[in-house]
PDB file of N, CA and C in Angstrom:
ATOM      1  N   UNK A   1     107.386  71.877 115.640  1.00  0.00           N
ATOM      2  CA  UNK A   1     106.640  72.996 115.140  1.00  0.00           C
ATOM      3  C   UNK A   1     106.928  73.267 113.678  1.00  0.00           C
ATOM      4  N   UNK A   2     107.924  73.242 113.078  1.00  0.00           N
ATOM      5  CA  UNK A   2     108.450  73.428 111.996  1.00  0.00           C
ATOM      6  C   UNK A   2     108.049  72.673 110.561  1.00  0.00           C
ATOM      7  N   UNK A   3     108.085  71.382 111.333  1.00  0.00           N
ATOM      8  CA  UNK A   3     107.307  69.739 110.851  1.00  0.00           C
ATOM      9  C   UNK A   3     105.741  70.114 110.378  1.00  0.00           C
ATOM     10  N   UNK A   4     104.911  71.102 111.535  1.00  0.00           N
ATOM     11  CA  UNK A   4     103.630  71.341 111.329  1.00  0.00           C
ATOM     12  C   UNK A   4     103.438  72.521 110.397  1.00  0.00           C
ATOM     13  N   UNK A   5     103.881  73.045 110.220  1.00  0.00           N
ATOM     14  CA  UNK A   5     104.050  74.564 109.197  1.00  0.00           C
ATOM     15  C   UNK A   5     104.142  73.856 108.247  1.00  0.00           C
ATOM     16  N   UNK A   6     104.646  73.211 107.915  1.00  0.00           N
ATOM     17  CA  UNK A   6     105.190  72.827 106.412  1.00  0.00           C
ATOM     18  C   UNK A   6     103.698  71.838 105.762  1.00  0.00           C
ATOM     19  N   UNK A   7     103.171  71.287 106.783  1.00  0.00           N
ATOM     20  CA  UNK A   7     102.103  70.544 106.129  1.00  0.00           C
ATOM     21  C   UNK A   7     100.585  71.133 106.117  1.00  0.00           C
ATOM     22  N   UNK A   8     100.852  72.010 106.804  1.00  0.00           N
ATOM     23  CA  UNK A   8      99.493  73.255 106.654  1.00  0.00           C
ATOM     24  C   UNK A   8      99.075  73.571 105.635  1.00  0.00           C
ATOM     25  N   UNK A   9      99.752  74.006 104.519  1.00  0.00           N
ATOM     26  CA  UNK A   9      99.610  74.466 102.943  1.00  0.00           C
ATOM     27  C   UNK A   9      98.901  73.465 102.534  1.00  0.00           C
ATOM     28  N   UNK A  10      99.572  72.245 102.694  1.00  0.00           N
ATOM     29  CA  UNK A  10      98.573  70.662 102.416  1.00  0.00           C
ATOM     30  C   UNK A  10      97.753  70.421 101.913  1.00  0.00           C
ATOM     31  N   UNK A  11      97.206  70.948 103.722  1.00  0.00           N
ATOM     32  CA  UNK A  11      95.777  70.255 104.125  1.00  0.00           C
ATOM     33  C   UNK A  11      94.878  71.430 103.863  1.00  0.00           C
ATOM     34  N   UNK A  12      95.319  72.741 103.574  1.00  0.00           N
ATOM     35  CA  UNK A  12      94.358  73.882 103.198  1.00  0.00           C
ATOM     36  C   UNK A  12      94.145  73.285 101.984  1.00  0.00           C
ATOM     37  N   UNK A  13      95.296  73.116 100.715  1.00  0.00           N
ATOM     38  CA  UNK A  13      94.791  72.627  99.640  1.00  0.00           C
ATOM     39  C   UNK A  13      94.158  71.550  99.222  1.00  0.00           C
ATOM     40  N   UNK A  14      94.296  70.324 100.104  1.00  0.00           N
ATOM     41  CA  UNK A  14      93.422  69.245 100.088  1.00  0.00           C
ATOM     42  C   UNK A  14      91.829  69.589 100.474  1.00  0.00           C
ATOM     43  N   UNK A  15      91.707  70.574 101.428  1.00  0.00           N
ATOM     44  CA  UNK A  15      90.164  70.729 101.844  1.00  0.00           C
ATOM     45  C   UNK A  15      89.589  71.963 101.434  1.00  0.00           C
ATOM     46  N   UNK A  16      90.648  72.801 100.001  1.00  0.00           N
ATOM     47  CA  UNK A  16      89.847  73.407  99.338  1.00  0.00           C
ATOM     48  C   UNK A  16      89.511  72.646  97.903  1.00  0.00           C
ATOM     49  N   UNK A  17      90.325  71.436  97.690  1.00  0.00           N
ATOM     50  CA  UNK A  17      89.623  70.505  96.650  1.00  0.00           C
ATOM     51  C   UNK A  17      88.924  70.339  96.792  1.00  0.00           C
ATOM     52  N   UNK A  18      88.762  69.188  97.896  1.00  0.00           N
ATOM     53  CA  UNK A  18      87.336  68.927  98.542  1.00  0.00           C
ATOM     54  C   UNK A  18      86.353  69.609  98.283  1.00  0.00           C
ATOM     55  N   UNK A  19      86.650  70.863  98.750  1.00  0.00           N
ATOM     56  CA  UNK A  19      85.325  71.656  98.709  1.00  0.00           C
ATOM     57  C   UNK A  19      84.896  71.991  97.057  1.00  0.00           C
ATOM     58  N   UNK A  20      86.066  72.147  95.993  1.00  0.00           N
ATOM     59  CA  UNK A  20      85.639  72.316  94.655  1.00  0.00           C
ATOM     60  C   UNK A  20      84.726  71.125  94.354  1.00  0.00           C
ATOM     61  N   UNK A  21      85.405  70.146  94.740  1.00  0.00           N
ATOM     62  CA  UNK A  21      85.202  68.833  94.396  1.00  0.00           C
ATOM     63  C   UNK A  21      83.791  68.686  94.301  1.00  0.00           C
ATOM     64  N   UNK A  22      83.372  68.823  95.354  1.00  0.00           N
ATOM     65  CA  UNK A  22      81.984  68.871  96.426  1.00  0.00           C
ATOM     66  C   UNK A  22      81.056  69.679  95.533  1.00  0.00           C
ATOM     67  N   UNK A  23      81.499  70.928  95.167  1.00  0.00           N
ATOM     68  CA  UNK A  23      80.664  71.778  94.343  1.00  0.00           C
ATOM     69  C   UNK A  23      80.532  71.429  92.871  1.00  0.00           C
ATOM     70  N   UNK A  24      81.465  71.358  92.590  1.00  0.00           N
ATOM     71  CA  UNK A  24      81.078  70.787  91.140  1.00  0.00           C
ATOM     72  C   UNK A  24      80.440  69.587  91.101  1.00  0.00           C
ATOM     73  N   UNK A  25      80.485  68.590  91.691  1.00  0.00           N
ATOM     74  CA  UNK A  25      79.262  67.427  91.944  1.00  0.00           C
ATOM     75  C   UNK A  25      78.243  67.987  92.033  1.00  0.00           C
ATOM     76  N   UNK A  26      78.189  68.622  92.738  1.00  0.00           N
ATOM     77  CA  UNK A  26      76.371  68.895  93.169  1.00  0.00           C
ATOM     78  C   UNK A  26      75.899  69.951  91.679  1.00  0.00           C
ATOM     79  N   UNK A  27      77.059  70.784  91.215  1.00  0.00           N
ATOM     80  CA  UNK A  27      76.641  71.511  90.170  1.00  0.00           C
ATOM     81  C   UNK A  27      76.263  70.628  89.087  1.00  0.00           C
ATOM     82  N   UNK A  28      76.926  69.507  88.648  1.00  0.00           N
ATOM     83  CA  UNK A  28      76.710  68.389  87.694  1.00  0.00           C
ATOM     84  C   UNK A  28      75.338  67.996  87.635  1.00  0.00           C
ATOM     85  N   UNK A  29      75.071  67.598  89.063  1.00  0.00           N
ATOM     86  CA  UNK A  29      73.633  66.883  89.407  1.00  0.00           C
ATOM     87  C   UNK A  29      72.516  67.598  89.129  1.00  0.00           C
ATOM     88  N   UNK A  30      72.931  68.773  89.509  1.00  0.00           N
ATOM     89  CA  UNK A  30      71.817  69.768  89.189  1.00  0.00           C
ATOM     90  C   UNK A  30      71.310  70.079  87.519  1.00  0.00           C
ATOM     91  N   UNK A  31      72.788  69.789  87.196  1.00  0.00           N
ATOM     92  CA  UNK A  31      72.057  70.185  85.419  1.00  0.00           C
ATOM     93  C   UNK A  31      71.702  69.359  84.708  1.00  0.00           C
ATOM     94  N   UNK A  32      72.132  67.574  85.587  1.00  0.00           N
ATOM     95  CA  UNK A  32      71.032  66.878  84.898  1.00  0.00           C
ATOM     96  C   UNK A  32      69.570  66.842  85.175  1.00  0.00           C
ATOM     97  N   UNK A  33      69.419  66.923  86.129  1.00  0.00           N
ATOM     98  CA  UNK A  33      67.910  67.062  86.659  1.00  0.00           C
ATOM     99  C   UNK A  33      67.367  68.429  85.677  1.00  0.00           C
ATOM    100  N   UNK A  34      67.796  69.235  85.818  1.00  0.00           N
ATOM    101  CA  UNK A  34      67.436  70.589  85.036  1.00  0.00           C
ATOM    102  C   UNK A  34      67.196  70.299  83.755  1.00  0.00           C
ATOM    103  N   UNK A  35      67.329  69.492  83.109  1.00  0.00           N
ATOM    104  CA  UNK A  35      67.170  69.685  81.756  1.00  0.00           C
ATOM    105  C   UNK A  35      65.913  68.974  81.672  1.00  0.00           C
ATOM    106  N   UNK A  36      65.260  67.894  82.423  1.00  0.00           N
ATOM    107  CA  UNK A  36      63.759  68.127  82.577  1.00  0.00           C
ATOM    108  C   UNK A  36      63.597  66.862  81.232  1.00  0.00           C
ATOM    109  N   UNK A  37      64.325  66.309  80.222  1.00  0.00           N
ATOM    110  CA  UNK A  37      64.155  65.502  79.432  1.00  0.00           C
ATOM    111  C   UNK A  37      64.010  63.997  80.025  1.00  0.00           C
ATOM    112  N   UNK A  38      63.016  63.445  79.618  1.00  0.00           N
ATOM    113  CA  UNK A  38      62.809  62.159  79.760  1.00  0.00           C
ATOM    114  C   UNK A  38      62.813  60.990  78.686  1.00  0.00           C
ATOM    115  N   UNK A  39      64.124  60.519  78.601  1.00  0.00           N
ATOM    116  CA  UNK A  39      64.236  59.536  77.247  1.00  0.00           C
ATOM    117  C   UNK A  39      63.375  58.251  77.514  1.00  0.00           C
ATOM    118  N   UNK A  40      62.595  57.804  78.300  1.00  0.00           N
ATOM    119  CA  UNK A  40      61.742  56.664  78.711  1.00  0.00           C
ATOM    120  C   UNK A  40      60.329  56.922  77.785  1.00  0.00           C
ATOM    121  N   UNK A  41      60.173  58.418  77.963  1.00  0.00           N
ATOM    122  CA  UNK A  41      58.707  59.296  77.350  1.00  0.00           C
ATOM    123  C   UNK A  41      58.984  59.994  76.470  1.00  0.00           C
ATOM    124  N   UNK A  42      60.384  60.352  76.242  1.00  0.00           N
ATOM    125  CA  UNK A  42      59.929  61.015  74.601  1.00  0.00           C
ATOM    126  C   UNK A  42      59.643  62.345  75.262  1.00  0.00           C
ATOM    127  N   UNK A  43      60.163  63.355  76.622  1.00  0.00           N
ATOM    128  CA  UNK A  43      58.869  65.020  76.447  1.00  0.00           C
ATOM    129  C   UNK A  43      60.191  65.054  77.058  1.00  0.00           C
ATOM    130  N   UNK A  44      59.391  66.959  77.194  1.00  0.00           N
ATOM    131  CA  UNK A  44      59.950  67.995  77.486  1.00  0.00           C
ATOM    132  C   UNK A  44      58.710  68.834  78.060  1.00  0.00           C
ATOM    133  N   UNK A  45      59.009  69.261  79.341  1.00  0.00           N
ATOM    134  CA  UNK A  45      57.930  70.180  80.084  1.00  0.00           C
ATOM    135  C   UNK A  45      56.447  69.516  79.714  1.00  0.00           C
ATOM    136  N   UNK A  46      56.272  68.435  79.838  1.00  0.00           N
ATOM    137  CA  UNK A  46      55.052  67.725  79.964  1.00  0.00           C
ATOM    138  C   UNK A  46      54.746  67.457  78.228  1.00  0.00           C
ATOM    139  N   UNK A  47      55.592  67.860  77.321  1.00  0.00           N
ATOM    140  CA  UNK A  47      54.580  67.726  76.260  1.00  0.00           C
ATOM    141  C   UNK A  47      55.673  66.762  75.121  1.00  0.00           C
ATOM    142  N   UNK A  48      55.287  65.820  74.332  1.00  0.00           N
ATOM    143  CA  UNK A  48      55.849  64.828  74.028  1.00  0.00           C
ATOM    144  C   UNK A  48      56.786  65.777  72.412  1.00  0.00           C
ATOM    145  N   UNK A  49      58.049  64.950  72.231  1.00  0.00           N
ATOM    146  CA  UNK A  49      58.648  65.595  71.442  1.00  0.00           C
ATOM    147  C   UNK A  49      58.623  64.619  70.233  1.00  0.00           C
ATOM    148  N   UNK A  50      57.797  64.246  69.505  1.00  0.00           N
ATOM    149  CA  UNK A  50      57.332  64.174  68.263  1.00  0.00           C
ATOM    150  C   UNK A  50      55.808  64.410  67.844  1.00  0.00           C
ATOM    151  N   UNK A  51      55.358  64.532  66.785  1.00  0.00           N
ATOM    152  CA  UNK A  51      54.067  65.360  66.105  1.00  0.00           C
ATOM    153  C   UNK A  51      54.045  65.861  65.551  1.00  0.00           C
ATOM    154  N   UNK A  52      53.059  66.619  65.190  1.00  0.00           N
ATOM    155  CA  UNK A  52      52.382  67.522  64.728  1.00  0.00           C
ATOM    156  C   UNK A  52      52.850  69.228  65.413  1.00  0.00           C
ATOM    157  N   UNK A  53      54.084  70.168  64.221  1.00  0.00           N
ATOM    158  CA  UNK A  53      54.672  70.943  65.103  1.00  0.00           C
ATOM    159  C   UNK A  53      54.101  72.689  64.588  1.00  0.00           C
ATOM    160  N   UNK A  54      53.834  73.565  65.262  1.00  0.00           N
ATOM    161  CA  UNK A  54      53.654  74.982  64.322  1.00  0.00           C
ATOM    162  C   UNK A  54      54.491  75.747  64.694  1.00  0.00           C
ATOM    163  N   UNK A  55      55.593  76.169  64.070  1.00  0.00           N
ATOM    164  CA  UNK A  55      56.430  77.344  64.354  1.00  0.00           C
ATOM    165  C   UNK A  55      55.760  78.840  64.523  1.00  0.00           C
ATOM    166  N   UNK A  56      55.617  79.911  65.591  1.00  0.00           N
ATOM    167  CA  UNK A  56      54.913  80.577  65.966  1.00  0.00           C
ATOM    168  C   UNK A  56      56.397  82.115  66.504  1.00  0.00           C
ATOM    169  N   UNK A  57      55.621  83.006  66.567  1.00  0.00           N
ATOM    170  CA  UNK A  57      56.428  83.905  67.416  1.00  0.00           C
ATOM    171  C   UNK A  57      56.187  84.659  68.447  1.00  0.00           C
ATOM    172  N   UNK A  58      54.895  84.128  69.049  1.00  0.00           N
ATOM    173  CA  UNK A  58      54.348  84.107  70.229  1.00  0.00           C
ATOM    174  C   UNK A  58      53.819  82.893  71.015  1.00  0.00           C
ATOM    175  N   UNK A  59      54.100  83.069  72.748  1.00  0.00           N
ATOM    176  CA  UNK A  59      53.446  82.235  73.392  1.00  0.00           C
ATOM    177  C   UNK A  59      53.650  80.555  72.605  1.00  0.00           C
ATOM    178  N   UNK A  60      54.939  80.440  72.447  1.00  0.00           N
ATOM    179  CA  UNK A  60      55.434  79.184  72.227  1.00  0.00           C
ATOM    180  C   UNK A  60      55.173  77.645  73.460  1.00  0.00           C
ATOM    181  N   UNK A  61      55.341  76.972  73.487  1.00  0.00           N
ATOM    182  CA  UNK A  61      55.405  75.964  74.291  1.00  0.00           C
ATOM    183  C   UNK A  61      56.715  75.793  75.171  1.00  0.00           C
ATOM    184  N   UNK A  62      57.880  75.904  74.105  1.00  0.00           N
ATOM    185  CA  UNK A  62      59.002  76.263  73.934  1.00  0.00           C
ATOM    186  C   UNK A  62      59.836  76.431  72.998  1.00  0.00           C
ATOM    187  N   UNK A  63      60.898  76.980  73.104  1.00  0.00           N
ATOM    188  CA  UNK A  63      61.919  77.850  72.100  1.00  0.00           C
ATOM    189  C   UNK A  63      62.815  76.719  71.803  1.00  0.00           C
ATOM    190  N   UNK A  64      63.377  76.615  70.516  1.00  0.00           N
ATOM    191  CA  UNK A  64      64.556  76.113  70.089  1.00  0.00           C
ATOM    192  C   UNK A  64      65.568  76.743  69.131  1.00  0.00           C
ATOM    193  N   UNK A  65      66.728  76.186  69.637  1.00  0.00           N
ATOM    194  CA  UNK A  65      68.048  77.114  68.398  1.00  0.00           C
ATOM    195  C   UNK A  65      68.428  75.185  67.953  1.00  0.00           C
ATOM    196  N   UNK A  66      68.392  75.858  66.345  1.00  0.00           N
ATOM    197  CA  UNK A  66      69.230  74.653  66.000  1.00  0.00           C
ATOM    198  C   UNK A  66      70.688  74.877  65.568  1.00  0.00           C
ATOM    199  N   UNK A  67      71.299  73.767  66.019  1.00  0.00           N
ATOM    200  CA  UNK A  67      72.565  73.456  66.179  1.00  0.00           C
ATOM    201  C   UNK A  67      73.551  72.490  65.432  1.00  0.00           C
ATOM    202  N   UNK A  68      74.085  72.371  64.677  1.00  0.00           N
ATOM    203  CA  UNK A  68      75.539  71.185  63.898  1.00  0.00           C
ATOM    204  C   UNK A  68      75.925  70.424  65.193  1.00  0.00           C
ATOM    205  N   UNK A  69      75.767  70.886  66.694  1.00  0.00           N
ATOM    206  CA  UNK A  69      76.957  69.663  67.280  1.00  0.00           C
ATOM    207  C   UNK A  69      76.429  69.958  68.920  1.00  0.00           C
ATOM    208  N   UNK A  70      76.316  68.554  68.931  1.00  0.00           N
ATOM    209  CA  UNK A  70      75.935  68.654  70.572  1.00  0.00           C
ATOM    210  C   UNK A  70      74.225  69.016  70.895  1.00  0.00           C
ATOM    211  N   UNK A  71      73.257  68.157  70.268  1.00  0.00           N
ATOM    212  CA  UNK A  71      71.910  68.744  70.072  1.00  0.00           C
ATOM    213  C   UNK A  71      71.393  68.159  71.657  1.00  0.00           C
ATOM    214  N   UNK A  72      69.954  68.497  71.994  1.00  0.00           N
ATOM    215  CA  UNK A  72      69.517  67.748  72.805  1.00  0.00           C
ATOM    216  C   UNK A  72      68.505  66.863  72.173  1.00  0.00           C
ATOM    217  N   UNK A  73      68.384  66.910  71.351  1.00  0.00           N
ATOM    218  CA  UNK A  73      66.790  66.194  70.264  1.00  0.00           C
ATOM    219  C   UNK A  73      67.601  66.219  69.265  1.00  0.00           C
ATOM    220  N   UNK A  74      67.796  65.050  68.095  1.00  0.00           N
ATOM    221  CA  UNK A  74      67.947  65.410  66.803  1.00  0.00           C
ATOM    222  C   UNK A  74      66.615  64.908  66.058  1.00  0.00           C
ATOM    223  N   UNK A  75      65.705  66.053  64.955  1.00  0.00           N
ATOM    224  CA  UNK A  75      64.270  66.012  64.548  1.00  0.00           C
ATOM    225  C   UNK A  75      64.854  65.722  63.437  1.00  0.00           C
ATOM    226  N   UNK A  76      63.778  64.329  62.512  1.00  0.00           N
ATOM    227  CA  UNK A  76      63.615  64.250  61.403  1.00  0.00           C
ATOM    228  C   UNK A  76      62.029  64.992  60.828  1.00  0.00           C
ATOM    229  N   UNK A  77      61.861  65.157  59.813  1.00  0.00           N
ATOM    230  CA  UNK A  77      60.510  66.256  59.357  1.00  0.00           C
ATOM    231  C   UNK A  77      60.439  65.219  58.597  1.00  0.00           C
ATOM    232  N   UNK A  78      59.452  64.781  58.836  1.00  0.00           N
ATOM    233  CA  UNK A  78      58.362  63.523  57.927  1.00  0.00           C
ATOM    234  C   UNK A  78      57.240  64.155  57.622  1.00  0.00           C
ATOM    235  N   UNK A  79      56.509  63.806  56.252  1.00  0.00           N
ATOM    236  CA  UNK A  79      55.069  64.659  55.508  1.00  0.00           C
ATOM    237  C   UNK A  79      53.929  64.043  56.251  1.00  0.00           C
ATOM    238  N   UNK A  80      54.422  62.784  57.025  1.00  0.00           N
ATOM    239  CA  UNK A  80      52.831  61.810  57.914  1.00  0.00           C
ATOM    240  C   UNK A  80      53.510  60.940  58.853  1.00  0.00           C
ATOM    241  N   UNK A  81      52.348  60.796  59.544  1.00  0.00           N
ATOM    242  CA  UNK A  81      52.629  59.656  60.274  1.00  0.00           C
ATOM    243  C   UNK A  81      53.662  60.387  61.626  1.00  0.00           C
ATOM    244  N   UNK A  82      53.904  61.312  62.005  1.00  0.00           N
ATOM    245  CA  UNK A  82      55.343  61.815  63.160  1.00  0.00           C
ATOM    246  C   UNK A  82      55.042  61.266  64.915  1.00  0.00           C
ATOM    247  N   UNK A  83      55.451  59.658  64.819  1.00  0.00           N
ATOM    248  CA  UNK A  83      54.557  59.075  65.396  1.00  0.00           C
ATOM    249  C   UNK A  83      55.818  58.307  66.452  1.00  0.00           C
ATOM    250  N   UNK A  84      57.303  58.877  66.232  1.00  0.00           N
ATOM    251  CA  UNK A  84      58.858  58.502  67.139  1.00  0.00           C
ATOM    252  C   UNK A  84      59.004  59.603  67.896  1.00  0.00           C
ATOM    253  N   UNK A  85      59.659  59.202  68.507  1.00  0.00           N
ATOM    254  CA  UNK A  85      60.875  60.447  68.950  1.00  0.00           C
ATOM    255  C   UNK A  85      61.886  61.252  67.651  1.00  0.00           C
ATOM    256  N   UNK A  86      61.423  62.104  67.825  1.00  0.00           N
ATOM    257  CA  UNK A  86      62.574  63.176  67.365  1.00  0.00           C
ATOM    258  C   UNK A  86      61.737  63.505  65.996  1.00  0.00           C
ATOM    259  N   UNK A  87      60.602  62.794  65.519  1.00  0.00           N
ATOM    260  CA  UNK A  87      59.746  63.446  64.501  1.00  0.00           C
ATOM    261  C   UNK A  87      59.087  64.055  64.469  1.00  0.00           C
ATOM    262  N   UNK A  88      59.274  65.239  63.488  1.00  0.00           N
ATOM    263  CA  UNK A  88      58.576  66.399  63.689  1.00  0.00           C
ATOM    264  C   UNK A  88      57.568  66.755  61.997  1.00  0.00           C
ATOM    265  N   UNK A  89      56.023  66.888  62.191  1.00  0.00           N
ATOM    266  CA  UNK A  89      55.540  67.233  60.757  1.00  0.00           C
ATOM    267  C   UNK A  89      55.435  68.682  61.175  1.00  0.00           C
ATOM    268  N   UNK A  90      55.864  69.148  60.142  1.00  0.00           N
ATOM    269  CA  UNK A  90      55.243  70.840  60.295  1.00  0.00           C
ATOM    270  C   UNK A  90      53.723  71.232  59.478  1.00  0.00           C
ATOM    271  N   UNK A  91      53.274  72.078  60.757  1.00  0.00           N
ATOM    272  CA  UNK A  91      51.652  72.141  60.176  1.00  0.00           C
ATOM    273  C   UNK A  91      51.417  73.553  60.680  1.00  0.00           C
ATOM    274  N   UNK A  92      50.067  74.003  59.883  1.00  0.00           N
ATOM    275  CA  UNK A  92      49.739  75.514  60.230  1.00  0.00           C
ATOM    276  C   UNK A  92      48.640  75.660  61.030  1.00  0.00           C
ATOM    277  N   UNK A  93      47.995  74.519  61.151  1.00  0.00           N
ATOM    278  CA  UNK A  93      46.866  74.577  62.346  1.00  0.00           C
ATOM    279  C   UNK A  93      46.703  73.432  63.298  1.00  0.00           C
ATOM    280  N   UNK A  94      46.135  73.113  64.382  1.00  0.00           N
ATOM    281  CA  UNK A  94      45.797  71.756  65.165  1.00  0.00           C
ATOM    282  C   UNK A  94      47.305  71.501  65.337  1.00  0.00           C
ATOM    283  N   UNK A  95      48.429  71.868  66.397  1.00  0.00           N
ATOM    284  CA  UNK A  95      49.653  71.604  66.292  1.00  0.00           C
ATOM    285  C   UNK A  95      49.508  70.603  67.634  1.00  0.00           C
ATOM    286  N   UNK A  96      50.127  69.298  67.648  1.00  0.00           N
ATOM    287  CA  UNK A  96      50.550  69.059  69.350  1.00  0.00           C
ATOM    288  C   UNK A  96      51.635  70.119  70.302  1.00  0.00           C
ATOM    289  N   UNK A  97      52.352  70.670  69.406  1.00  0.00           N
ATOM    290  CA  UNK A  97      53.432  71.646  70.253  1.00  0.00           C
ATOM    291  C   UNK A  97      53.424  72.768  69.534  1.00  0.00           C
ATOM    292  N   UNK A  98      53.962  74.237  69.658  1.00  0.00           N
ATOM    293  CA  UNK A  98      54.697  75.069  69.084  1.00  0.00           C
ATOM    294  C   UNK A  98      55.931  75.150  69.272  1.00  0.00           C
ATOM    295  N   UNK A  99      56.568  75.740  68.412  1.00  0.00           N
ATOM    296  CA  UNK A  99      57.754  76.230  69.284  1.00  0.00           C
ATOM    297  C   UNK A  99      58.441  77.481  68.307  1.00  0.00           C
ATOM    298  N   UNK A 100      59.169  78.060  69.008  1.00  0.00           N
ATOM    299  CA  UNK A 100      59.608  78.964  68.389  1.00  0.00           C
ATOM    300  C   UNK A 100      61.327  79.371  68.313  1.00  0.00           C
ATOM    301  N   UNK A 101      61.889  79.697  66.973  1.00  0.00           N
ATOM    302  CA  UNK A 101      63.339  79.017  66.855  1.00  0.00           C
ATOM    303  C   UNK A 101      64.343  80.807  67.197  1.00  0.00           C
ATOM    304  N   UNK A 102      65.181  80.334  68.119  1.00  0.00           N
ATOM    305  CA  UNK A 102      65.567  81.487  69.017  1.00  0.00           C
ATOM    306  C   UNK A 102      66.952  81.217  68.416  1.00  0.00           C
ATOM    307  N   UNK A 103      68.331  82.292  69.200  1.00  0.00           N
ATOM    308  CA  UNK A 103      69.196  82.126  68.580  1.00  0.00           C
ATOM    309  C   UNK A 103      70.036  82.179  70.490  1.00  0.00           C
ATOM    310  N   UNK A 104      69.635  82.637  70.844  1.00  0.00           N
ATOM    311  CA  UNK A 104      70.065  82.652  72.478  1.00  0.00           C
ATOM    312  C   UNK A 104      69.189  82.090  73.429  1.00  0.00           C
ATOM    313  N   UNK A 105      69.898  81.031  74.823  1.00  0.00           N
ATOM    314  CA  UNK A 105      69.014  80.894  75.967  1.00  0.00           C
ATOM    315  C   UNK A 105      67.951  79.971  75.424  1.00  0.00           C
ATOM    316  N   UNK A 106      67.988  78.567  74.445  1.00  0.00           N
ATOM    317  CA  UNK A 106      66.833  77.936  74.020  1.00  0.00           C
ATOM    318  C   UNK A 106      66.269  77.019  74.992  1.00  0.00           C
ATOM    319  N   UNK A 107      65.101  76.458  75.156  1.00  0.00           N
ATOM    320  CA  UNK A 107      64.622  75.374  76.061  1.00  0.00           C
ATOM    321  C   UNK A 107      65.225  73.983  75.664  1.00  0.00           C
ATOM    322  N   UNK A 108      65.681  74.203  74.267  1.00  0.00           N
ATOM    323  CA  UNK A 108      66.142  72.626  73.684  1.00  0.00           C
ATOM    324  C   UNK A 108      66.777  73.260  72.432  1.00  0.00           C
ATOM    325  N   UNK A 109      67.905  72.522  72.185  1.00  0.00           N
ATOM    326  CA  UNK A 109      68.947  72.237  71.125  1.00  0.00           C
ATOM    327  C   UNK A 109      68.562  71.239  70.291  1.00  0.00           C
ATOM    328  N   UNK A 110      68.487  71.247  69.187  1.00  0.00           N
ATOM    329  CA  UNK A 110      67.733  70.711  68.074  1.00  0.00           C
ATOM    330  C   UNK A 110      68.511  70.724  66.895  1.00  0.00           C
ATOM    331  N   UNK A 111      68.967  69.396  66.156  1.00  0.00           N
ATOM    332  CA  UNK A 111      69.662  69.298  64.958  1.00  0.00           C
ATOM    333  C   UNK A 111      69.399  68.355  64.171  1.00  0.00           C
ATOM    334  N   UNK A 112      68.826  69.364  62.621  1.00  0.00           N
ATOM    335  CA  UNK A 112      68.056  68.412  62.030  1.00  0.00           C
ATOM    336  C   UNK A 112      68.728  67.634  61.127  1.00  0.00           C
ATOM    337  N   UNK A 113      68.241  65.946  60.930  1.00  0.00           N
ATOM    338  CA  UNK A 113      69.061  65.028  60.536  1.00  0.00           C
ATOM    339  C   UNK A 113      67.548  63.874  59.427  1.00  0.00           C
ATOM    340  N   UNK A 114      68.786  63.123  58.677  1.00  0.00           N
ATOM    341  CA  UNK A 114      67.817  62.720  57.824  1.00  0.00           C
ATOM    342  C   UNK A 114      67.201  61.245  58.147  1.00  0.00           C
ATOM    343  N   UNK A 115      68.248  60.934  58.750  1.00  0.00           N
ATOM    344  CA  UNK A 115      67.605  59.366  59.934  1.00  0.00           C
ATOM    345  C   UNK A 115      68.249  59.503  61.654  1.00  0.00           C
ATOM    346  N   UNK A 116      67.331  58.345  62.125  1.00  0.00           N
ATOM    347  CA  UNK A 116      67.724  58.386  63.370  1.00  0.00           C
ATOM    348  C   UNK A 116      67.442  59.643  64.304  1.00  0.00           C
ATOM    349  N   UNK A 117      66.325  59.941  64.394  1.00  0.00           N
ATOM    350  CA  UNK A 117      66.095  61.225  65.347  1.00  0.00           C
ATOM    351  C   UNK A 117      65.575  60.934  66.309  1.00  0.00           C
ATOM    352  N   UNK A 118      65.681  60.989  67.381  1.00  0.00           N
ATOM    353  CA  UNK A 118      65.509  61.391  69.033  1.00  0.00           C
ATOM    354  C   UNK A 118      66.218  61.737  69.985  1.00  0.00           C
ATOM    355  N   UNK A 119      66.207  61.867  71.168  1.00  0.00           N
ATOM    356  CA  UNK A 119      67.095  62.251  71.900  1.00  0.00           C
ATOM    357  C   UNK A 119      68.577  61.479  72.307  1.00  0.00           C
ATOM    358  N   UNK A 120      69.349  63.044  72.502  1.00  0.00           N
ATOM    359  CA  UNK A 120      70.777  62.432  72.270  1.00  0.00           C
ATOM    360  C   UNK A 120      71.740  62.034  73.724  1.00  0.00           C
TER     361      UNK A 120
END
C-alpha cells in the first residue's frame, strides 16, 4: 500500500501533461488553420495579396498594423506592374483590395521592405 501512494502523484502528473500536452496541440493546429493564408495563392479571405491597393477608413476588405518583426506579408510598393506576392501599388480609385491600417486586433501583419516581399 505504501509502494502505491507514493506513485500516485506520478501518474496524476503524467496524465495532467498529457492532458496539457493534448491541448496545446490542438491549440497550435487551430491557429494554423486560422490564419486562413495560402502561400500556394498568394490571398487572404478570398482576395489575392498583391495589386492595386486603396487605404480607406471604412468597410475595408481587411485591416492591417504594420510591424519591424514577425510580419505575416512583407509588401514592397512598386509605381506599376504589382503583379507578385507581397506587391502592393497604392491607388485612389479601381483598387483590387482595401485595407485599412489599425494599431490593435489586425487581419494581417505587414512589414514594409525594399526587396523580397511575400509571405513569411
Amino acid at each position: 500500500m505504501a509502494g502505491d501512494r507514493r506513485r500516485q502523484p506520478w501518474r496524476i502528473w503524467l496524465s495532467r501533461g498529457l492532458l496539457i500536452g493534448a491541448i496545446g496541440l490542438i491549440l497550435f493546429l487551430w491557429s494554423l488553420g486560422a490564419r486562413a493564408n495560402s502561400p500556394s495563392t498568394c490571398q487572404y479571405k478570398e482576395r489575392p495579396l498583391f495589386g492595386k491597393v486603396q487605404i480607406v477608413e471604412s468597410f475595408p476588405d481587411f485591416t492591417v498594423q504594420v510591424v519591424e518583426a514577425f510580419p505575416d506579408l512583407k509588401v514592397q510598393i512598386v509605381n506599376a506592374f504589382p503583379d507578385r506576392c507581397g506587391e502592393w501599388q497604392f491607388v485612389n480609385a479601381f483598387p483590387d483590395f482595401k485595407i485599412k491600417f489599425v494599431t490593435a486586433f489586425p487581419d494581417l501583419k505587414i512589414q514594409f521592405v525594399t526587396s523580397f516581399p511575400g509571405l513569411t
